[in-house]
PDB file of N, CA and C in Angstrom:
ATOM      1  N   UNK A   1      -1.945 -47.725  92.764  1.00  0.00           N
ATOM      2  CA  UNK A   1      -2.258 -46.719  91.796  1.00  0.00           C
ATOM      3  C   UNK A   1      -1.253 -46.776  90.654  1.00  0.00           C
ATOM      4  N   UNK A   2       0.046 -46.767  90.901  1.00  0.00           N
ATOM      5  CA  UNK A   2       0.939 -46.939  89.948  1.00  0.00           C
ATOM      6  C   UNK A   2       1.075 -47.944  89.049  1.00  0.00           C
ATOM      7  N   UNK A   3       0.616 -49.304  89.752  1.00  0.00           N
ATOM      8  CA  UNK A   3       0.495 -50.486  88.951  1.00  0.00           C
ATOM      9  C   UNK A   3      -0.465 -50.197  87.759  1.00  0.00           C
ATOM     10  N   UNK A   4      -2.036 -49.364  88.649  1.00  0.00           N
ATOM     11  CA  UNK A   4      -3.023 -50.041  87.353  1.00  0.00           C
ATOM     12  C   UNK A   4      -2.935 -48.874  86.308  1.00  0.00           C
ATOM     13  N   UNK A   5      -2.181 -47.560  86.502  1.00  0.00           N
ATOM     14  CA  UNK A   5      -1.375 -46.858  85.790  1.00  0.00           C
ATOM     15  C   UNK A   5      -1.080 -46.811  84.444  1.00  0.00           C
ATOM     16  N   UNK A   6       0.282 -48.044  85.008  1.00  0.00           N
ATOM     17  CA  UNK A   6       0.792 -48.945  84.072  1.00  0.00           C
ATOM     18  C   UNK A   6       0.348 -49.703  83.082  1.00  0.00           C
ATOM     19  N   UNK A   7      -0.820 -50.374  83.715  1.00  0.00           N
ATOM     20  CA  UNK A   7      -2.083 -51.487  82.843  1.00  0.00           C
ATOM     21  C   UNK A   7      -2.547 -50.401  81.940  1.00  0.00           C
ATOM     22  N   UNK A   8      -2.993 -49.397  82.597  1.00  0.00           N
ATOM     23  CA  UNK A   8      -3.927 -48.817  81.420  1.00  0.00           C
ATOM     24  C   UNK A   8      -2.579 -48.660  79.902  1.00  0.00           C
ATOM     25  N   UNK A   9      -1.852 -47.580  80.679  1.00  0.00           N
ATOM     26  CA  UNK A   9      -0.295 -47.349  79.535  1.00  0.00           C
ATOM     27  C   UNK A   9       0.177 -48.166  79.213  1.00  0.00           C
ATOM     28  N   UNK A  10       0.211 -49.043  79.508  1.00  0.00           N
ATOM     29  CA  UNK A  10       1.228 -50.493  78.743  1.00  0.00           C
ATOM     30  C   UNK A  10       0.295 -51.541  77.877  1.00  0.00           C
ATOM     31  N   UNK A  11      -0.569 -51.716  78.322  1.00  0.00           N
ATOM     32  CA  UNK A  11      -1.555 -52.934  78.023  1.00  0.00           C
ATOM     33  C   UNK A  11      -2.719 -52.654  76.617  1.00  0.00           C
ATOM     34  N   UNK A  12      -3.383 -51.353  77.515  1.00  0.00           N
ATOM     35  CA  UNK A  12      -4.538 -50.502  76.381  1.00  0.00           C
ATOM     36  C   UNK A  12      -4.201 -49.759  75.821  1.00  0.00           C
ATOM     37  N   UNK A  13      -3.145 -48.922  76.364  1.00  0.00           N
ATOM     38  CA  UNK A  13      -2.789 -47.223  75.150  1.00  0.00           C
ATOM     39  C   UNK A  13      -1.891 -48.533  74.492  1.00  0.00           C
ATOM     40  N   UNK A  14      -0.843 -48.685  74.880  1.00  0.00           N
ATOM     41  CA  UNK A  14       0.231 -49.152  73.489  1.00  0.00           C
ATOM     42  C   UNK A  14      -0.544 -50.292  72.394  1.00  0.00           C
ATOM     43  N   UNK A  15      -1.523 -51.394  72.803  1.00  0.00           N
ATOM     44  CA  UNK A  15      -2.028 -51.507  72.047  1.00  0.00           C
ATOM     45  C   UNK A  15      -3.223 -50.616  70.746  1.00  0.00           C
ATOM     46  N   UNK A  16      -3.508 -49.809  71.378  1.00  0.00           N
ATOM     47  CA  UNK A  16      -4.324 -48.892  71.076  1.00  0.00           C
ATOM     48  C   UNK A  16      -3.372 -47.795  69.852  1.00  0.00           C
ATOM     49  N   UNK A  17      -2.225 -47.521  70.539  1.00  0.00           N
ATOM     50  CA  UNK A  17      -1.533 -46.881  69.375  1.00  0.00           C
ATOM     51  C   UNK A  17      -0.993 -47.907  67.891  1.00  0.00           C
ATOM     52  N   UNK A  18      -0.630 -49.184  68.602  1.00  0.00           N
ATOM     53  CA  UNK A  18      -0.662 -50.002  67.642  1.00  0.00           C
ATOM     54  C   UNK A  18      -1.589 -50.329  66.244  1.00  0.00           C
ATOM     55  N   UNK A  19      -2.630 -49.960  66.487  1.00  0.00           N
ATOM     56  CA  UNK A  19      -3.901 -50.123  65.864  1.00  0.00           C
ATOM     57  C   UNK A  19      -3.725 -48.687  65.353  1.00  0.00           C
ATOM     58  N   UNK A  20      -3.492 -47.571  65.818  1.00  0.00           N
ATOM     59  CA  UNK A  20      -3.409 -46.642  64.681  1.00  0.00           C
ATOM     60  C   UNK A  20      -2.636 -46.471  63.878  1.00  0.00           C
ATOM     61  N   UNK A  21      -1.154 -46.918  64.523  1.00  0.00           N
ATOM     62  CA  UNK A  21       0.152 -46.285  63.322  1.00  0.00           C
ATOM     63  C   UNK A  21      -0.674 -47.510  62.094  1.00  0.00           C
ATOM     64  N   UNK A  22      -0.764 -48.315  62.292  1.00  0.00           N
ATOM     65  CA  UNK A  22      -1.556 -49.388  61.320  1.00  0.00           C
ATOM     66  C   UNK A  22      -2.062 -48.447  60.543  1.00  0.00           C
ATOM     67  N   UNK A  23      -3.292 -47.414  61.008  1.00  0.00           N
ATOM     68  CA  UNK A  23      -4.245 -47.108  60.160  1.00  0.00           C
ATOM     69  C   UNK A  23      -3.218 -45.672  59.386  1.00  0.00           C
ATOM     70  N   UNK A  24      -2.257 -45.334  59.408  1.00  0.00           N
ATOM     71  CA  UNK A  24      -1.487 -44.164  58.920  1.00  0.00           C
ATOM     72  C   UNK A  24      -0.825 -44.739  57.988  1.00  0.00           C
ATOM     73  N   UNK A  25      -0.602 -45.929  58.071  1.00  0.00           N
ATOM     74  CA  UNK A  25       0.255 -46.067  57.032  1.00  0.00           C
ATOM     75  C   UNK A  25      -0.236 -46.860  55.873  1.00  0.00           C
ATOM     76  N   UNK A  26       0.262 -46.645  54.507  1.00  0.00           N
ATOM     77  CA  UNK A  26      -0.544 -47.085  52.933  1.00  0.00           C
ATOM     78  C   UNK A  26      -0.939 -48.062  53.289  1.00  0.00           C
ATOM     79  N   UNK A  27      -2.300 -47.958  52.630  1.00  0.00           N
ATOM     80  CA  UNK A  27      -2.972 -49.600  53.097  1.00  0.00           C
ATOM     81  C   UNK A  27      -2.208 -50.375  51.967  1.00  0.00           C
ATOM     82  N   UNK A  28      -1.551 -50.673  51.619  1.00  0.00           N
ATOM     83  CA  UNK A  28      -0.508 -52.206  50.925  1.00  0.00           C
ATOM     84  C   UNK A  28       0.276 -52.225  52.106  1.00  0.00           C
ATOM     85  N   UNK A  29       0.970 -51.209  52.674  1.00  0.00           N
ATOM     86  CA  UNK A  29       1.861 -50.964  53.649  1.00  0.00           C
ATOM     87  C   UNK A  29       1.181 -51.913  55.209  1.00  0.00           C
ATOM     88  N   UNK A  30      -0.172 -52.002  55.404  1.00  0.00           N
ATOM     89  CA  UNK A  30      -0.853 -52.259  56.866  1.00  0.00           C
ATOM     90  C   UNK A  30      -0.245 -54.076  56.730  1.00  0.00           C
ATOM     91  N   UNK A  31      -0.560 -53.959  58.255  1.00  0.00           N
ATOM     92  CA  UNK A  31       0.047 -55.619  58.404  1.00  0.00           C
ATOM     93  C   UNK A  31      -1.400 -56.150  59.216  1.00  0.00           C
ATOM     94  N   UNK A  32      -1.900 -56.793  58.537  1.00  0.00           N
ATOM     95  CA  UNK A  32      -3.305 -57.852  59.105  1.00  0.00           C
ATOM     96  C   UNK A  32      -2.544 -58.395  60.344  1.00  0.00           C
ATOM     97  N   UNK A  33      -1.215 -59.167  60.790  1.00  0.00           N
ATOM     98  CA  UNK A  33      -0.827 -59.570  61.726  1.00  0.00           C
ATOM     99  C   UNK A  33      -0.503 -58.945  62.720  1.00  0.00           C
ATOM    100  N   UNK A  34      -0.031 -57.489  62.534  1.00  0.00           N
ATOM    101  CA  UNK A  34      -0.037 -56.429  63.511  1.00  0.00           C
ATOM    102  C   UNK A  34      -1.127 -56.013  63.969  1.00  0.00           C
ATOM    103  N   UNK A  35      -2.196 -55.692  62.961  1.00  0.00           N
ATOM    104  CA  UNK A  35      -3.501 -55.425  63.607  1.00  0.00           C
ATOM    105  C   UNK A  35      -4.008 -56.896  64.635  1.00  0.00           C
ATOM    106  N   UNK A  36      -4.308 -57.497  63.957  1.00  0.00           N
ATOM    107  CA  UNK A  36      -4.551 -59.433  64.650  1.00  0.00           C
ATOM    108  C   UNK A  36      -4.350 -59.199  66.469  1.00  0.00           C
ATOM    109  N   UNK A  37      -2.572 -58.873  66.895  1.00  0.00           N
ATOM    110  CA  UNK A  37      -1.810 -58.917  67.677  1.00  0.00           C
ATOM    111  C   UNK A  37      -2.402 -57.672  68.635  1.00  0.00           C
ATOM    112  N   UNK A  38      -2.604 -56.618  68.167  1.00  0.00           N
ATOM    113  CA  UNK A  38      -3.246 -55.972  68.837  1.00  0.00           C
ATOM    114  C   UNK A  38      -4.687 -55.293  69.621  1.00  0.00           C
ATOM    115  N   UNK A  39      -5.513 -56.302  68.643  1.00  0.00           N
ATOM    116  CA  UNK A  39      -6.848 -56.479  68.815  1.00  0.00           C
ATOM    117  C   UNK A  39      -6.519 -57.949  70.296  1.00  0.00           C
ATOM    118  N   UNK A  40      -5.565 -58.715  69.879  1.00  0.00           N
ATOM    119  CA  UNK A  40      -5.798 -59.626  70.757  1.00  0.00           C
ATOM    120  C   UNK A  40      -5.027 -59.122  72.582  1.00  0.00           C
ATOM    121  N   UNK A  41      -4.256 -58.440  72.006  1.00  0.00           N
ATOM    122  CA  UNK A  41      -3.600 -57.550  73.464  1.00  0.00           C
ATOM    123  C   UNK A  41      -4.915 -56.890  74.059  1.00  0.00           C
ATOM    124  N   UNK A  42      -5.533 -56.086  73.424  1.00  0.00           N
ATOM    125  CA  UNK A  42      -6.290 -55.236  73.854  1.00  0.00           C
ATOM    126  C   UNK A  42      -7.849 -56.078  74.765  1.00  0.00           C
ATOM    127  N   UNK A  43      -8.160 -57.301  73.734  1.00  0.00           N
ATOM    128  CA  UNK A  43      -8.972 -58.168  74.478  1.00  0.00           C
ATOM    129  C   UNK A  43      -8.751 -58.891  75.935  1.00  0.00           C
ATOM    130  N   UNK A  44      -6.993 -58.922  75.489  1.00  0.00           N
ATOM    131  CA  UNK A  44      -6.651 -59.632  77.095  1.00  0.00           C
ATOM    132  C   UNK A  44      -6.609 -58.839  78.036  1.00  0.00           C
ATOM    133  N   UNK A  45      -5.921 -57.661  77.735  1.00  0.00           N
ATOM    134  CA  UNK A  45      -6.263 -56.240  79.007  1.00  0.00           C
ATOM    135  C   UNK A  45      -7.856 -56.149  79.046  1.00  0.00           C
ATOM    136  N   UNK A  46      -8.345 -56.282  78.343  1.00  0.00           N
ATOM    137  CA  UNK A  46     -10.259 -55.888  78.733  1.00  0.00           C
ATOM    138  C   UNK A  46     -10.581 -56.817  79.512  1.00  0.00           C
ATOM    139  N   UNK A  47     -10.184 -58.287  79.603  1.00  0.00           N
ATOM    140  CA  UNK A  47     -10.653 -59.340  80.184  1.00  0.00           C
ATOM    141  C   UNK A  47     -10.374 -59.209  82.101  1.00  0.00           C
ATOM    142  N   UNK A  48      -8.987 -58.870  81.808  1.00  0.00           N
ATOM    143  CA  UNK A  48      -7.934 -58.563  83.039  1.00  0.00           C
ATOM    144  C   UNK A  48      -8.627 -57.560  83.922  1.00  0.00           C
ATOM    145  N   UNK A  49      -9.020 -55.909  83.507  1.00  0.00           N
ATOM    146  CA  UNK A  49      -9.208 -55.613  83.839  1.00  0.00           C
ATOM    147  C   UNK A  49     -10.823 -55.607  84.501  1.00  0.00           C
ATOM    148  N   UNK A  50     -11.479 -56.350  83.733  1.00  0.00           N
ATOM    149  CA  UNK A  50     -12.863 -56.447  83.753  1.00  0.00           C
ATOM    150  C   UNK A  50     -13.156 -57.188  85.069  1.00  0.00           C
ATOM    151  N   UNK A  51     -11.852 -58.704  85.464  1.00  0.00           N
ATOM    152  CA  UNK A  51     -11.975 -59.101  86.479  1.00  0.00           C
ATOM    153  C   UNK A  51     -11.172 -59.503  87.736  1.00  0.00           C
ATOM    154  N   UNK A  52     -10.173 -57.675  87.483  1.00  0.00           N
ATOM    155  CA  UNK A  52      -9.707 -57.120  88.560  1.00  0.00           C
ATOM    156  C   UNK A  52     -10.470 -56.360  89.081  1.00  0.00           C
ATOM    157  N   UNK A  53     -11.260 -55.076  89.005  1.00  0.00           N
ATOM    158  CA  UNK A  53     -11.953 -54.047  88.757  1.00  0.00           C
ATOM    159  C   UNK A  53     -13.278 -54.633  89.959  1.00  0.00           C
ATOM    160  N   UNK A  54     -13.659 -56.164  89.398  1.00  0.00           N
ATOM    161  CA  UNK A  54     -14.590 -56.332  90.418  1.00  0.00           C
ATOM    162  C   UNK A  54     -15.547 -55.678  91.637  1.00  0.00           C
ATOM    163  N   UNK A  55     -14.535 -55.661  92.569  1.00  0.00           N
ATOM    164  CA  UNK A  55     -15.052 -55.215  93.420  1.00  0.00           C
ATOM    165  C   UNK A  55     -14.910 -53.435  93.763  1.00  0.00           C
ATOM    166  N   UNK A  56     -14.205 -53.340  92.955  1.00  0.00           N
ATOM    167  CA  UNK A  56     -13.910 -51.994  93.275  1.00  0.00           C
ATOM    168  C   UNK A  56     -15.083 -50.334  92.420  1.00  0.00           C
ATOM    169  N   UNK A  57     -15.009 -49.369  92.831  1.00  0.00           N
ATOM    170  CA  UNK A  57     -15.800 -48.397  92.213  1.00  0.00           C
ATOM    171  C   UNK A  57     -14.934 -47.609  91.015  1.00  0.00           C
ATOM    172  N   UNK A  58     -13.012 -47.284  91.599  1.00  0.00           N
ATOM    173  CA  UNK A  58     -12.135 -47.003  90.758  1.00  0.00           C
ATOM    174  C   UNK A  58     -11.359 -47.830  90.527  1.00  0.00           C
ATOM    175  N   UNK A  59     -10.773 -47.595  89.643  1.00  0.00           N
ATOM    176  CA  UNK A  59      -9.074 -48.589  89.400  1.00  0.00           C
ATOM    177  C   UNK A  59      -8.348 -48.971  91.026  1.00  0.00           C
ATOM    178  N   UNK A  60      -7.756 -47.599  91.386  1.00  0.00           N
ATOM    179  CA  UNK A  60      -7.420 -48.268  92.533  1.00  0.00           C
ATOM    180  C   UNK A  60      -7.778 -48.414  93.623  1.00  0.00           C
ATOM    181  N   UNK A  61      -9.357 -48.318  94.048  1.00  0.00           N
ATOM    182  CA  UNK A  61     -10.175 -48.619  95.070  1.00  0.00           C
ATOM    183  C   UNK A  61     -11.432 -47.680  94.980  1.00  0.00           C
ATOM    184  N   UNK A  62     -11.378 -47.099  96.520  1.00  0.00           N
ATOM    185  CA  UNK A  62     -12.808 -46.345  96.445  1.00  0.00           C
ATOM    186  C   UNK A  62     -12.770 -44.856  95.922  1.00  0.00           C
ATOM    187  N   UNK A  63     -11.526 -44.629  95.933  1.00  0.00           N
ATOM    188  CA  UNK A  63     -11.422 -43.125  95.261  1.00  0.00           C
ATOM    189  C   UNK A  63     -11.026 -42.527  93.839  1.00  0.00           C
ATOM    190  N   UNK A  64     -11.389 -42.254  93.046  1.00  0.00           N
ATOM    191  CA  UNK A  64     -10.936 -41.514  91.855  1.00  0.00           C
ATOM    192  C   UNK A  64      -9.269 -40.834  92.040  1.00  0.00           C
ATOM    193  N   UNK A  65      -8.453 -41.686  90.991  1.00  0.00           N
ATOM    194  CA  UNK A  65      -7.110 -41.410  91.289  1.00  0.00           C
ATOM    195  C   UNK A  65      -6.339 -41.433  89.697  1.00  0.00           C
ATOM    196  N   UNK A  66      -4.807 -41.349  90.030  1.00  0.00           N
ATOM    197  CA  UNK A  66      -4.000 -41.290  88.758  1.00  0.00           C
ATOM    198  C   UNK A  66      -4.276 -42.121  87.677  1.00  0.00           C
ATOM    199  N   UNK A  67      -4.781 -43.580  88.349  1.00  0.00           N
ATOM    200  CA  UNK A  67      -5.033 -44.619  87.873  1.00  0.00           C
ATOM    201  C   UNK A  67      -5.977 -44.397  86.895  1.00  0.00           C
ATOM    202  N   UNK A  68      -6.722 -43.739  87.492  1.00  0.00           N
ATOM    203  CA  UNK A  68      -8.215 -43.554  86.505  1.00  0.00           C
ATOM    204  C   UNK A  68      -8.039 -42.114  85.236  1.00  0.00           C
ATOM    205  N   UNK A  69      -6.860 -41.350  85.469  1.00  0.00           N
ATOM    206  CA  UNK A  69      -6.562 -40.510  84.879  1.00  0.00           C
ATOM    207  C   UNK A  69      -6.099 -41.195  83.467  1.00  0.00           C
ATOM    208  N   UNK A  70      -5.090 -42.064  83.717  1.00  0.00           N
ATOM    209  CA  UNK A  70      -4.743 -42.673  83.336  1.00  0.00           C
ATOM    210  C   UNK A  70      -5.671 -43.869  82.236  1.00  0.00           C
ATOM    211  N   UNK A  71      -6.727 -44.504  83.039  1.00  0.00           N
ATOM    212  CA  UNK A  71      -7.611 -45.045  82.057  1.00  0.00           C
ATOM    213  C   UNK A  71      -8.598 -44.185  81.363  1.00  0.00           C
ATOM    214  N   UNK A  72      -8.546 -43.030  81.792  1.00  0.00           N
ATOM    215  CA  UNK A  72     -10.099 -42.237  80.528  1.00  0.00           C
ATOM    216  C   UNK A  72      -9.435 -42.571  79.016  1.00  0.00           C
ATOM    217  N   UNK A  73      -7.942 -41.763  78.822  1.00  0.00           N
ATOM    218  CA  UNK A  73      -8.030 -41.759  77.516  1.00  0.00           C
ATOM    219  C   UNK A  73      -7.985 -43.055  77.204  1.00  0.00           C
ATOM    220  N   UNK A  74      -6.692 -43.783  77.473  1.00  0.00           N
ATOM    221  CA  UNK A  74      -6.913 -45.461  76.651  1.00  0.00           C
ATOM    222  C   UNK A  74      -8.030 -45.876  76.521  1.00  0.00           C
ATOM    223  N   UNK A  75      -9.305 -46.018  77.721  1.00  0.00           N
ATOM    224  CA  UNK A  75     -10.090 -47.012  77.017  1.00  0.00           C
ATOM    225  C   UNK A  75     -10.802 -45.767  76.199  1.00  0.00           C
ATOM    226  N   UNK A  76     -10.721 -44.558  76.311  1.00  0.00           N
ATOM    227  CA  UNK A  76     -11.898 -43.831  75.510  1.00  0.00           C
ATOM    228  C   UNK A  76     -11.353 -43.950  73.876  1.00  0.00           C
ATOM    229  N   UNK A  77     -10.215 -44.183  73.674  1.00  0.00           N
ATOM    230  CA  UNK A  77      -9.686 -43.941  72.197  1.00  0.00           C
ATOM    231  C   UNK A  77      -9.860 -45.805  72.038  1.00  0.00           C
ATOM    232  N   UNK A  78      -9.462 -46.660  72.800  1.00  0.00           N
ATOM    233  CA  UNK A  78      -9.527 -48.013  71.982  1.00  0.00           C
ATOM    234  C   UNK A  78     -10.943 -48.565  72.341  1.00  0.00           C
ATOM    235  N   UNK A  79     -11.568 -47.887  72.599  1.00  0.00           N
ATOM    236  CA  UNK A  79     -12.918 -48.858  72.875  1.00  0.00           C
ATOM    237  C   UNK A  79     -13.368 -48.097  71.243  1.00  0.00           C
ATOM    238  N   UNK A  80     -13.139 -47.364  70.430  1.00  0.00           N
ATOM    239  CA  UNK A  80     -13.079 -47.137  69.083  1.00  0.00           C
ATOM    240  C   UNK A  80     -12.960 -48.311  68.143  1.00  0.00           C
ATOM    241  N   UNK A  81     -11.562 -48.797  68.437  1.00  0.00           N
ATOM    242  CA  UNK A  81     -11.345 -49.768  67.598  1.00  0.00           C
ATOM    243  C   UNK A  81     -11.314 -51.526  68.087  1.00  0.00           C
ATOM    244  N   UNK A  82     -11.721 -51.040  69.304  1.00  0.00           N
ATOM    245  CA  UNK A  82     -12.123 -52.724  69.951  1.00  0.00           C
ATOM    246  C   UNK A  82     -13.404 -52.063  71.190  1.00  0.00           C
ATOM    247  N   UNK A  83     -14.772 -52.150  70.816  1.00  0.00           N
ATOM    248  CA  UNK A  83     -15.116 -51.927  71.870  1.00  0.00           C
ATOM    249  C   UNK A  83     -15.145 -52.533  73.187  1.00  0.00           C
ATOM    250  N   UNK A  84     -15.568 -52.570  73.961  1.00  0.00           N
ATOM    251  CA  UNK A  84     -15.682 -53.518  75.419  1.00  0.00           C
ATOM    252  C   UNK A  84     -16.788 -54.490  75.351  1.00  0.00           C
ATOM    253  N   UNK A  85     -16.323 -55.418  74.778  1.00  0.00           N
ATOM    254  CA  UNK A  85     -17.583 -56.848  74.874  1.00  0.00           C
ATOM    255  C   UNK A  85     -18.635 -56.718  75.678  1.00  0.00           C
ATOM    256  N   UNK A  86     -20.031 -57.296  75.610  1.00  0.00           N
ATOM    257  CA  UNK A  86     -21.015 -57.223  76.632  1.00  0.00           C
ATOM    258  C   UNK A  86     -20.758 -57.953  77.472  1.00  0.00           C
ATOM    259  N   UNK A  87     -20.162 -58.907  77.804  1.00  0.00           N
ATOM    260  CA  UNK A  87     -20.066 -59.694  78.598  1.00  0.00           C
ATOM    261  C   UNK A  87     -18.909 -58.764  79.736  1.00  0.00           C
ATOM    262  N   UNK A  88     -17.883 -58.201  79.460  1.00  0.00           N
ATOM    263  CA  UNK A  88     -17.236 -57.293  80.502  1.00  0.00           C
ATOM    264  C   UNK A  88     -18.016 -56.404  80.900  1.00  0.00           C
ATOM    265  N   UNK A  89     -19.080 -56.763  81.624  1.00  0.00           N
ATOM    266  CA  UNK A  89     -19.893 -55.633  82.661  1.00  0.00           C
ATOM    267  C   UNK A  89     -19.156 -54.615  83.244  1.00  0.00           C
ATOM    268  N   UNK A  90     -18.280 -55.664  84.425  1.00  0.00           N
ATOM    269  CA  UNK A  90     -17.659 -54.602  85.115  1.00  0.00           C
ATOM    270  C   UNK A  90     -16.555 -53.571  84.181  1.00  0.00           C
ATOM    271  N   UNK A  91     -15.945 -53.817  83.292  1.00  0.00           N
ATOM    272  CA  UNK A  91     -15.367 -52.992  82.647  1.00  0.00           C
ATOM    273  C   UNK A  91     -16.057 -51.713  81.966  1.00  0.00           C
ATOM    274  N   UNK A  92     -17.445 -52.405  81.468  1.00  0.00           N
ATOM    275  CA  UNK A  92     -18.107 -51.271  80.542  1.00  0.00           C
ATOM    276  C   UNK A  92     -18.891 -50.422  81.854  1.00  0.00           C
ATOM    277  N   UNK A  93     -19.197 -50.426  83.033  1.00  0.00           N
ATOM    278  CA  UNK A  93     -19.945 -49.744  84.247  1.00  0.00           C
ATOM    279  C   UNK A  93     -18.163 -49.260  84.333  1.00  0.00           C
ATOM    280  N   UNK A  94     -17.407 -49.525  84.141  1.00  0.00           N
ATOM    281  CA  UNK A  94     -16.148 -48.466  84.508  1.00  0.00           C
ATOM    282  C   UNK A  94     -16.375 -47.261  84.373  1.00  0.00           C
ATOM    283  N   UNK A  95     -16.234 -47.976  82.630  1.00  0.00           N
ATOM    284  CA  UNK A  95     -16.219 -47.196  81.807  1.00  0.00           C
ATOM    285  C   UNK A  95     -17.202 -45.720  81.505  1.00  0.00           C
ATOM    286  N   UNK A  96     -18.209 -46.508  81.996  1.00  0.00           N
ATOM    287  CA  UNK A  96     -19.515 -45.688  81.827  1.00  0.00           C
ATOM    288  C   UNK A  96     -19.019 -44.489  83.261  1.00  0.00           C
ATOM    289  N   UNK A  97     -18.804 -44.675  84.187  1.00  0.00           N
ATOM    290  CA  UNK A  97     -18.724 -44.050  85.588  1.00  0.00           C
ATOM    291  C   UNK A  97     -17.102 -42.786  84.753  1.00  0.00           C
ATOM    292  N   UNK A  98     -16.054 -43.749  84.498  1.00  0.00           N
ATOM    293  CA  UNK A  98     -15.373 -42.448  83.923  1.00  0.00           C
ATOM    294  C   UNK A  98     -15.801 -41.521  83.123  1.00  0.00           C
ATOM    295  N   UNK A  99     -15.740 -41.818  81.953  1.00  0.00           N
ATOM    296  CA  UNK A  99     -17.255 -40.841  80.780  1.00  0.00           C
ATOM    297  C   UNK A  99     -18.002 -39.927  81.508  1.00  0.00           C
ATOM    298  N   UNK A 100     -18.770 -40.251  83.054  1.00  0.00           N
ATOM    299  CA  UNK A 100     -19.975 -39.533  83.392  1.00  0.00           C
ATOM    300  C   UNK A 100     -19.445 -38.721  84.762  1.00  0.00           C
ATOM    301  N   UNK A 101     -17.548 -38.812  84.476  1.00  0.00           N
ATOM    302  CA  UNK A 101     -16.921 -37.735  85.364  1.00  0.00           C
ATOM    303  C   UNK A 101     -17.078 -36.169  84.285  1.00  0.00           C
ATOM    304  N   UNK A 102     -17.227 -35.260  85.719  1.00  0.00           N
ATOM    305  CA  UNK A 102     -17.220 -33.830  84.892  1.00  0.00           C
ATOM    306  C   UNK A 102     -15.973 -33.681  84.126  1.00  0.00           C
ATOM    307  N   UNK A 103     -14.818 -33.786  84.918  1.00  0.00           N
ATOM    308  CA  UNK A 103     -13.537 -33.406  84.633  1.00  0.00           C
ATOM    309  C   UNK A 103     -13.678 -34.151  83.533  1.00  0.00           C
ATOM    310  N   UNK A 104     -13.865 -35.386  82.838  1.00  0.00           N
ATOM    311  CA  UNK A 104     -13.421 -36.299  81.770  1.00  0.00           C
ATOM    312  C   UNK A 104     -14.284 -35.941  80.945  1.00  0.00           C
ATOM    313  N   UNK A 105     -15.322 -35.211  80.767  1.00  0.00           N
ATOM    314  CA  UNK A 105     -15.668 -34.834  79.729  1.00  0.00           C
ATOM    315  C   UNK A 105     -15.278 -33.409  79.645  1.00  0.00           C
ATOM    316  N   UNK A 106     -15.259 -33.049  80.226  1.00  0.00           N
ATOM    317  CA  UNK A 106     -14.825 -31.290  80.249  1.00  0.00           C
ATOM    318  C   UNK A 106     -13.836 -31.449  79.192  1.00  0.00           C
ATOM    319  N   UNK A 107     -12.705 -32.306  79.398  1.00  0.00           N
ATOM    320  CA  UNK A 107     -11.702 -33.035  78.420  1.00  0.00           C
ATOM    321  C   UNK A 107     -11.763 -33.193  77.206  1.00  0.00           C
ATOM    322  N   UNK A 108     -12.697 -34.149  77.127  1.00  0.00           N
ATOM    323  CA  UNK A 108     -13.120 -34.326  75.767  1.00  0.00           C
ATOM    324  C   UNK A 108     -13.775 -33.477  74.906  1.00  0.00           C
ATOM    325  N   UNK A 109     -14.611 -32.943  75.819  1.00  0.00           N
ATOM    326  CA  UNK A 109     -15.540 -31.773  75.308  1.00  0.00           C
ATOM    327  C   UNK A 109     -14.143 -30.513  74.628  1.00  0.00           C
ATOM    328  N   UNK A 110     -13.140 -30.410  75.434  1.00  0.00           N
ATOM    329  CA  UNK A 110     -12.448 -29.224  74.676  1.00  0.00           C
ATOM    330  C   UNK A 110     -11.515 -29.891  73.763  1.00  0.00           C
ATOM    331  N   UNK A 111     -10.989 -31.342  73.676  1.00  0.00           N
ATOM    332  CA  UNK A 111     -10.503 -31.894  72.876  1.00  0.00           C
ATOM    333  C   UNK A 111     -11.208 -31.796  71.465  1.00  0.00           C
ATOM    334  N   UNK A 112     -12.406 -31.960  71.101  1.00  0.00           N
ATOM    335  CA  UNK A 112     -13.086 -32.393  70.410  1.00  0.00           C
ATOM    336  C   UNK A 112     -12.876 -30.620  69.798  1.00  0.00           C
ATOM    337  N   UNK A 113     -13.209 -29.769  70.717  1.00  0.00           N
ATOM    338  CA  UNK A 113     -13.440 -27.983  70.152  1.00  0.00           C
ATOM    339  C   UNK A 113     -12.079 -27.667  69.155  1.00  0.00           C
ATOM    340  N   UNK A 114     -10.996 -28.495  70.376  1.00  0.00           N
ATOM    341  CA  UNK A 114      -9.484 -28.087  69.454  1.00  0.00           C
ATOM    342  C   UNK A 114      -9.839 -28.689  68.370  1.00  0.00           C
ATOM    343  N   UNK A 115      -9.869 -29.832  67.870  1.00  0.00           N
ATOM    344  CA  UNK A 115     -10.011 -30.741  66.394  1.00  0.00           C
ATOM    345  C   UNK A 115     -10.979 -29.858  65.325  1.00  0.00           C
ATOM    346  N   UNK A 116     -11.729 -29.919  65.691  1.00  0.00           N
ATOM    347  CA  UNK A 116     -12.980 -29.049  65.109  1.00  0.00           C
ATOM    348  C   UNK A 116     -12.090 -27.780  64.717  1.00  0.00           C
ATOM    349  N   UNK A 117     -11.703 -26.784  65.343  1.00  0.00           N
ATOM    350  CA  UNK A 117     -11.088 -25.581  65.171  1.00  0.00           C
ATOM    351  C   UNK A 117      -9.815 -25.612  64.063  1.00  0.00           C
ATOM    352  N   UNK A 118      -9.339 -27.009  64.611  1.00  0.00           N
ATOM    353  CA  UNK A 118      -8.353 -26.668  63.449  1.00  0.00           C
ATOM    354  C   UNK A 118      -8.565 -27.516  62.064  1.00  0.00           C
ATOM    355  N   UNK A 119      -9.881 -28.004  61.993  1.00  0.00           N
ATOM    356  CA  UNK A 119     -10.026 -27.964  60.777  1.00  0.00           C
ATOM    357  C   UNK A 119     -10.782 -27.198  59.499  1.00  0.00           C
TER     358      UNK A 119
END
């Protein structure tokens, strides 16, 4: 659980934040090679995980865990700016199975109310 944790936080969120401070800062200011670097991180974690994930229903086996806490937001914010290729089945049926948890949208659903509200 702790390992794939990690994968999601190390691999998908930090690339994933990578790709935004990009988008915050003056576009003369953006670096095409920073973006490049992180589109290509983010492809290699999609690949990785797509055919670790295999056999399994969650990240870290048959049960819904930290792990998977852990992957809603990363892939839900970088599948934005890199979606999940068709060819990563098993990644995008992850994906799809987290999304179509109550708790993970309940999430989003009040994430989305805060944003809205404060604008």
């Amino acid at each position: 659980m702790r390992l794939w944790d990690r994968v999601f936080d190390s691999y998908v969120m930090t690339n994933m934040n990578h790709l935004t401070s990009q988008l915050l800062l003056p576009e003369a200011e953006r670096s095409g090679r920073a973006r490049e670097a992180a589109l290509a991180g983010l492809a290699m974690a999609y690949k990785m995980i797509d055919e670790k994930l295999a056999a399994r229903m969650w990240a870290a086996g048959a049960t819904f865990s930290m792990a998977d806490c852990a992957a809603a937001p990363s892939l839900f914010y970088s599948n934005v700016y890199a979606p999940i290729p068709a060819d990563h089945t098993t990644l995008a049926a992850y994906f799809e199975r987290l999304m179509s948890r109550p708790s993970v949208r309940r999430v989003i659903a009040e994430a989305r109310h805060k944003v809205a509200a404060s604008l």
